[in-house]
C-alpha atoms as a PDB file:
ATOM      1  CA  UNK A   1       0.000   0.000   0.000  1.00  0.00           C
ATOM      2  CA  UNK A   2       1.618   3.515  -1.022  1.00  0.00           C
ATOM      3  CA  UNK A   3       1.071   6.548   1.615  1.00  0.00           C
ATOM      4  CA  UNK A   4       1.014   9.978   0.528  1.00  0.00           C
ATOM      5  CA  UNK A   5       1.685  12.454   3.382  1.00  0.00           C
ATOM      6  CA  UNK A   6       1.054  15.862   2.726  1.00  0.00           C
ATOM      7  CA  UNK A   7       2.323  19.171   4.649  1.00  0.00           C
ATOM      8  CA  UNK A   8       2.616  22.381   4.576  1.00  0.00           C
ATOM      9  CA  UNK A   9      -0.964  24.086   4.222  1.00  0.00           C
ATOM     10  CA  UNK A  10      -1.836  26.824   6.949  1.00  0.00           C
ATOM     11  CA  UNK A  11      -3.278  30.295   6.969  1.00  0.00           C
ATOM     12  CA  UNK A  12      -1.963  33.103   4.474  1.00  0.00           C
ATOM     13  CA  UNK A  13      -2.714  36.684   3.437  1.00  0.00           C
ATOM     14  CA  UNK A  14      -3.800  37.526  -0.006  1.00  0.00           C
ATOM     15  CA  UNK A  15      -0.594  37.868  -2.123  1.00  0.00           C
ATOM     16  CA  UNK A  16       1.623  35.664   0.504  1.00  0.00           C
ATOM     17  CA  UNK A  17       2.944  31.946  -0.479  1.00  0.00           C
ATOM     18  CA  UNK A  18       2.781  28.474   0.921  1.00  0.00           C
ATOM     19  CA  UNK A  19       5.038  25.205   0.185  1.00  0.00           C
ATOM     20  CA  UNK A  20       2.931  22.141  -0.143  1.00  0.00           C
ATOM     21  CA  UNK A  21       4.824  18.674   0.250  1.00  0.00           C
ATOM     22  CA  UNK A  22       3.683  15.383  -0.466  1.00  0.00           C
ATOM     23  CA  UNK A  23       6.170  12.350   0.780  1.00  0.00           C
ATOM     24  CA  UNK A  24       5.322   9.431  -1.127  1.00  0.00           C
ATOM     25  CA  UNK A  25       6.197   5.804   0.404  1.00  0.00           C
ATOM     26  CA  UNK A  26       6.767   4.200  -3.144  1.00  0.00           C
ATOM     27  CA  UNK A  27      10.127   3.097  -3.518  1.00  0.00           C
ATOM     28  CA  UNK A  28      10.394   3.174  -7.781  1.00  0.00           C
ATOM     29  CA  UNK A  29       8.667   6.016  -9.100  1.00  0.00           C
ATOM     30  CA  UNK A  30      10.017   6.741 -12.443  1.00  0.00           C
ATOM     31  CA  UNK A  31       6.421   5.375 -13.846  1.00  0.00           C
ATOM     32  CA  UNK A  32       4.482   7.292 -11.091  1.00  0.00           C
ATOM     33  CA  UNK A  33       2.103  11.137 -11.979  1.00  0.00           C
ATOM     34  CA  UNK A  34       1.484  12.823  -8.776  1.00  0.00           C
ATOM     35  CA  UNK A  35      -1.180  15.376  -8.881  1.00  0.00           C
ATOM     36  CA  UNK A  36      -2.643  17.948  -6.522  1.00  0.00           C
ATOM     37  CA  UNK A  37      -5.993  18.277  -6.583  1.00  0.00           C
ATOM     38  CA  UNK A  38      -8.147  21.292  -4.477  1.00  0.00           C
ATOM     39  CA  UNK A  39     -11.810  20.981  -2.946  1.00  0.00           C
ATOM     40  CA  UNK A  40     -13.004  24.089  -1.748  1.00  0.00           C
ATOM     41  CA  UNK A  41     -16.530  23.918   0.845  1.00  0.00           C
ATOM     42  CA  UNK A  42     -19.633  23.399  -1.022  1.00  0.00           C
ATOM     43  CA  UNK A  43     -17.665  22.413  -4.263  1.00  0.00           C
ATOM     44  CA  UNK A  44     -16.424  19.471  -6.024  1.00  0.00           C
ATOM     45  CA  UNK A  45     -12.896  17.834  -5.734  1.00  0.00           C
ATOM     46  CA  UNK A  46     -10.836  19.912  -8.859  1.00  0.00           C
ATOM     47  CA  UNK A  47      -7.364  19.313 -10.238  1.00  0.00           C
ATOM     48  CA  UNK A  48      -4.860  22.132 -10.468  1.00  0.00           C
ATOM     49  CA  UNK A  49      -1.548  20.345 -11.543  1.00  0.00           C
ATOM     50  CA  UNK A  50       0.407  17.456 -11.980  1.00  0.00           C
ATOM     51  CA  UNK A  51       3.879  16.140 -12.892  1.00  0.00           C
ATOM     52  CA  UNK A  52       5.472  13.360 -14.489  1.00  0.00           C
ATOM     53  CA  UNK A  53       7.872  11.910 -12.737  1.00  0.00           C
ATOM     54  CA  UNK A  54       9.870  10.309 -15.519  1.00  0.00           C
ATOM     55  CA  UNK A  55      10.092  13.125 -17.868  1.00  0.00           C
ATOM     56  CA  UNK A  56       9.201  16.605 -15.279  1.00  0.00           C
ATOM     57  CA  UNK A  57       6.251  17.276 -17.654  1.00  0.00           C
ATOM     58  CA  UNK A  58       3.976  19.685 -16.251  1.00  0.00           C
ATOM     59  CA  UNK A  59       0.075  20.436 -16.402  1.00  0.00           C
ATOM     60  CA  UNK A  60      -1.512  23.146 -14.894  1.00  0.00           C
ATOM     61  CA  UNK A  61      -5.240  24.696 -14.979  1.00  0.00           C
ATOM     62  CA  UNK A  62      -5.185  27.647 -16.073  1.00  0.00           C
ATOM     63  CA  UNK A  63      -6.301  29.952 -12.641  1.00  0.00           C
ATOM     64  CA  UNK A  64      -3.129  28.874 -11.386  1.00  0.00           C
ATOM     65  CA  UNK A  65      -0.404  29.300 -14.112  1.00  0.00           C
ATOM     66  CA  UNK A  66       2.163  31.688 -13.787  1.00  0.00           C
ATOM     67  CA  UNK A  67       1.570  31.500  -9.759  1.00  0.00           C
ATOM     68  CA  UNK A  68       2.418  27.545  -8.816  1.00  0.00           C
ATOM     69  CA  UNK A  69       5.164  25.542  -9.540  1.00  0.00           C
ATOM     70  CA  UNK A  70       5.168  21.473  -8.868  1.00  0.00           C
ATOM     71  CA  UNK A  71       8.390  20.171  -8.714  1.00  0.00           C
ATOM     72  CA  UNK A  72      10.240  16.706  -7.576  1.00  0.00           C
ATOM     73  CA  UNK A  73      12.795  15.759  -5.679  1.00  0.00           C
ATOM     74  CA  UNK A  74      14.064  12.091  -6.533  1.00  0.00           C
ATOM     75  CA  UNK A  75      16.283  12.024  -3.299  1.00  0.00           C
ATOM     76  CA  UNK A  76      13.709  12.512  -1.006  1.00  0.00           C
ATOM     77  CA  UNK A  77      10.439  10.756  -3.521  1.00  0.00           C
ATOM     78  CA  UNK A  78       8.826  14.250  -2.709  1.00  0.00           C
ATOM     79  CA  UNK A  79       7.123  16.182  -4.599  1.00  0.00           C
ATOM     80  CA  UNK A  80       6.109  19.936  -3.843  1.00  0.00           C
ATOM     81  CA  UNK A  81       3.899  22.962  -4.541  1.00  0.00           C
ATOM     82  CA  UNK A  82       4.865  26.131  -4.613  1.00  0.00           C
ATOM     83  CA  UNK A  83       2.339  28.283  -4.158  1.00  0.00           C
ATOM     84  CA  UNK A  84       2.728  32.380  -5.019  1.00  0.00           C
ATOM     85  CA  UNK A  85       0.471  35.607  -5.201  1.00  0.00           C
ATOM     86  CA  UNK A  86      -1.988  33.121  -3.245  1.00  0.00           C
ATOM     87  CA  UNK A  87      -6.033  34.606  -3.766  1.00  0.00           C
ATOM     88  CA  UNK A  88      -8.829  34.023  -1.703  1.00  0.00           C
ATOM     89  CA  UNK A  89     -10.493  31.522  -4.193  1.00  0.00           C
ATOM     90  CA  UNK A  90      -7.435  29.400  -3.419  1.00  0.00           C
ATOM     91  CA  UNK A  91      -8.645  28.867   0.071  1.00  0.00           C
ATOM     92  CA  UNK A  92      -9.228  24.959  -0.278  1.00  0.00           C
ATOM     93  CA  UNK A  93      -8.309  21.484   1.568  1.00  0.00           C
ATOM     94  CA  UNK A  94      -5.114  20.431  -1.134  1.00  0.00           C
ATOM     95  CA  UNK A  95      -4.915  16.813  -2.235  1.00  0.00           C
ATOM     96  CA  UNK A  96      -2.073  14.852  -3.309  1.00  0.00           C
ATOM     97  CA  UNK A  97      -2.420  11.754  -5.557  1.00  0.00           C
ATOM     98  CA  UNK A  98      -0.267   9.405  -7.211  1.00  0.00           C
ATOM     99  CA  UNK A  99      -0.716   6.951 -10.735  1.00  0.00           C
ATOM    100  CA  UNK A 100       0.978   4.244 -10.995  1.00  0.00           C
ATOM    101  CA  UNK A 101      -0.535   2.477 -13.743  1.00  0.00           C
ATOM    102  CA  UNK A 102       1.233   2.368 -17.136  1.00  0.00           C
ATOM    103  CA  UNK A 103      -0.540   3.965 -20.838  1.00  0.00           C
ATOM    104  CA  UNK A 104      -2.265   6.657 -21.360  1.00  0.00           C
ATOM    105  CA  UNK A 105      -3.997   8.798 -19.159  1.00  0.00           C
ATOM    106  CA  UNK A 106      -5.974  11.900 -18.637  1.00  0.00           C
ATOM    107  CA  UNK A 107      -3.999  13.956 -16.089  1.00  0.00           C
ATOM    108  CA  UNK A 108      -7.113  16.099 -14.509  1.00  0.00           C
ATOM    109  CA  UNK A 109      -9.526  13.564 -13.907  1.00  0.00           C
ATOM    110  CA  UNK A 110      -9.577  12.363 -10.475  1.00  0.00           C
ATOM    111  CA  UNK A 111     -10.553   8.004 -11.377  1.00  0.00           C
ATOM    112  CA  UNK A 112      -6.988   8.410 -12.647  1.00  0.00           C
ATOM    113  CA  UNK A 113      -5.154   8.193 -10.262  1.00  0.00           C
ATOM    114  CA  UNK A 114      -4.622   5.134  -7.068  1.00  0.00           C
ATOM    115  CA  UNK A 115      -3.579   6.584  -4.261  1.00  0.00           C
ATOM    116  CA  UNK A 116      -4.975   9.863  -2.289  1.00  0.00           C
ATOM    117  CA  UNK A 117      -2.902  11.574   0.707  1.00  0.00           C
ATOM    118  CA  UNK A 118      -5.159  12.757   3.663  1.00  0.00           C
ATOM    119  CA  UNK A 119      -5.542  16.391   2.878  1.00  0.00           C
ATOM    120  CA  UNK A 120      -3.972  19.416   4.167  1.00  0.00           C
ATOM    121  CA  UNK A 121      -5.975  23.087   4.582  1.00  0.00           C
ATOM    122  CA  UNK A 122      -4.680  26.357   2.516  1.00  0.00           C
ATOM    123  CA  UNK A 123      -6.489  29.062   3.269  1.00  0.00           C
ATOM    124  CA  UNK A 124      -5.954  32.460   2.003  1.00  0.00           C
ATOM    125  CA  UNK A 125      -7.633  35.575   3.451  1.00  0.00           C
ATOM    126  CA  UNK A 126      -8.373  38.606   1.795  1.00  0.00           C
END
């Protein structure tokens, strides 16, 4: 069974940052996407980005580009969110998941992906 422990989330002013981590118990990841996915009270779960690990290919929705940055670290099977010019609509409990299944895929939708990390609360006030 692969764990997925996130940190990092707390309380932020309107234009401040946050560094989400996500510590992933999978020993071989080079196959593995890790995404971070947002659910915000009253709404559904939504994706906001996701990396490769194999290759560092990126996705992003589009509120967020230009402002977060997901990274890895192969050292520490880690991966991160960085978090910048944080709004209020960004105020959200952030998910981390991880795919390990092989083929094709489509990054953003949530049945994608195996394993979900417990959840850790952003929130951003104005």
């Amino acid at each position: 069974q692969v764990q997925l422990v996130e940190s990092g989330g707390g309380l932020v002013q309107a234009g401040g940052s946050l560094r989400l981590s996500c510590a992933i118990s999978e020993r071989t990841l080079s196959s593995v996407v890790v995404g971070w996915f947002r659910q915000a009270p009253g709404k559904d779960r939504e994706f906001v980005t996701a990396i490769s690990w194999s290759d560092g290919n990126t996705f992003y929705i589009e509120p967020v580009k230009g402002r977060f940055d997901i990274s890895r670290d192969n050292a520490k099977n880690t991966v991160y969110l960085q978090m910048n010019s944080l709004k209020p609509e960004d105020t959200a409990v952030y998910y981390c998941a991880s795919r390990h299944r092989s083929g094709r895929y489509t990054v953003n939708r949530r049945d994608e992906y195996d394993y979900w990390g417990q959840g850790t609360q952003v929130t951003v006030s104005s």
